[in-house]
Protein backbone atom coordinates (compact mmCIF):
# COMPACT_ATOMS: atom_id res chain seq x y z
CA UNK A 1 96.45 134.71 -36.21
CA UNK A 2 96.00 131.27 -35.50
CA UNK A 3 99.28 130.46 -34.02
CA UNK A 4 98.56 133.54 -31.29
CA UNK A 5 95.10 131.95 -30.42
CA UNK A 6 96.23 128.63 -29.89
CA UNK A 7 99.04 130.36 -27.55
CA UNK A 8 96.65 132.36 -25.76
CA UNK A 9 94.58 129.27 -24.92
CA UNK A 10 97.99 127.68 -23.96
CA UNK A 11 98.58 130.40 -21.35
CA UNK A 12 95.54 129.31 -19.60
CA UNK A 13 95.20 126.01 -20.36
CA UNK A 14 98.10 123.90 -22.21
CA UNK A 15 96.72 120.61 -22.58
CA UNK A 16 93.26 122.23 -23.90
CA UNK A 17 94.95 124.17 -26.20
CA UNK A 18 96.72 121.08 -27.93
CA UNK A 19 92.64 119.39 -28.27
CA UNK A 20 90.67 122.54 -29.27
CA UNK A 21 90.01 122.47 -32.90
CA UNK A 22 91.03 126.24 -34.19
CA UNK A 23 89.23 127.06 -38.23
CA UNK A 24 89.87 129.46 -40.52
CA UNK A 25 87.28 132.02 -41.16
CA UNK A 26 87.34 133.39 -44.38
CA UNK A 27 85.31 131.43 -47.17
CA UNK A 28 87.70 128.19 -48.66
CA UNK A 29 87.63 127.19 -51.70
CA UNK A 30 89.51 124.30 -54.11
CA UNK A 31 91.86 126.69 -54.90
CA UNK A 32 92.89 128.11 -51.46
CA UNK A 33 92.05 124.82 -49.63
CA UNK A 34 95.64 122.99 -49.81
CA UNK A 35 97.72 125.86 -48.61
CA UNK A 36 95.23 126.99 -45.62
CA UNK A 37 94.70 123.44 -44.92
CA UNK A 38 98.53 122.90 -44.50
CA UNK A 39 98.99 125.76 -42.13
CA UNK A 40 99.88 124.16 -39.18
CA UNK A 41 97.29 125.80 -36.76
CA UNK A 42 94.72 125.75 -39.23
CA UNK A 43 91.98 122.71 -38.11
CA UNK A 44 88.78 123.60 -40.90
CA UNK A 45 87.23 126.11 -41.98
CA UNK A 46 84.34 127.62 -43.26
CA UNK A 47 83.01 126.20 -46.54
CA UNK A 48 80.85 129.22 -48.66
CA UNK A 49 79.90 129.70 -52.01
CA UNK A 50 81.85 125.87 -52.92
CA UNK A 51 79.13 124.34 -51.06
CA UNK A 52 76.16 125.45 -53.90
CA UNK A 53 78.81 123.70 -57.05
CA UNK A 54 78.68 119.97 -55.69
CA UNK A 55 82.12 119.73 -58.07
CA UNK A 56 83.61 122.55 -56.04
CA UNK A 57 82.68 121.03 -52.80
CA UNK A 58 83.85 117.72 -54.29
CA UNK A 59 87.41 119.03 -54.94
CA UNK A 60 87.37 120.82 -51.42
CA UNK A 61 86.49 117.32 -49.49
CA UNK A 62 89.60 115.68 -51.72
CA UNK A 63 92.05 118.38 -50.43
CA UNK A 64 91.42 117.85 -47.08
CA UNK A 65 90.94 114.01 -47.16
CA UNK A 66 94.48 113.86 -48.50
CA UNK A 67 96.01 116.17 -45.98
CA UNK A 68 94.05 114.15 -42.82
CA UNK A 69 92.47 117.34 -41.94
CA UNK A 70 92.30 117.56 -37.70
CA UNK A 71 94.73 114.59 -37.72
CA UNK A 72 97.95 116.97 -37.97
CA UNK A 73 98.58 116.89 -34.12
């Protein structure tokens, strides 16, 4: 799903699509974090019930630290 909205932006505007910042919308967690955050289209994404456990949120802000989260372009 991401890939096809970053080409439909493309379509119309290449260079924006290559800046716009494209999240994932379900709810991450520590568990799912690494492999959404990976996804090559995949900029952020929404942080739910992880934010309430400080721990959870913790382990979420480590994931993406290590993967440079935004930086992958």
């Amino acid at each position: 799903m991401h890939q096809m909205i970053r080409a439909l932006i493309s379509e119309k505007n290449p260079n924006y699509a290559k800046q716009v910042k494209i999240i994932y919308g379900g709810s991450l967690t520590p568990e799912n974090s690494e492999s959404l955050f990976s996804m090559e289209n995949i900029d952020g994404g929404l942080v739910g019930r992880c934010s309430i456990d400080p721990q959870s949120f913790i382990k979420l802000c480590h994931v993406a630290n290590q993967l440079n989260c935004g930086e992958k372009r």
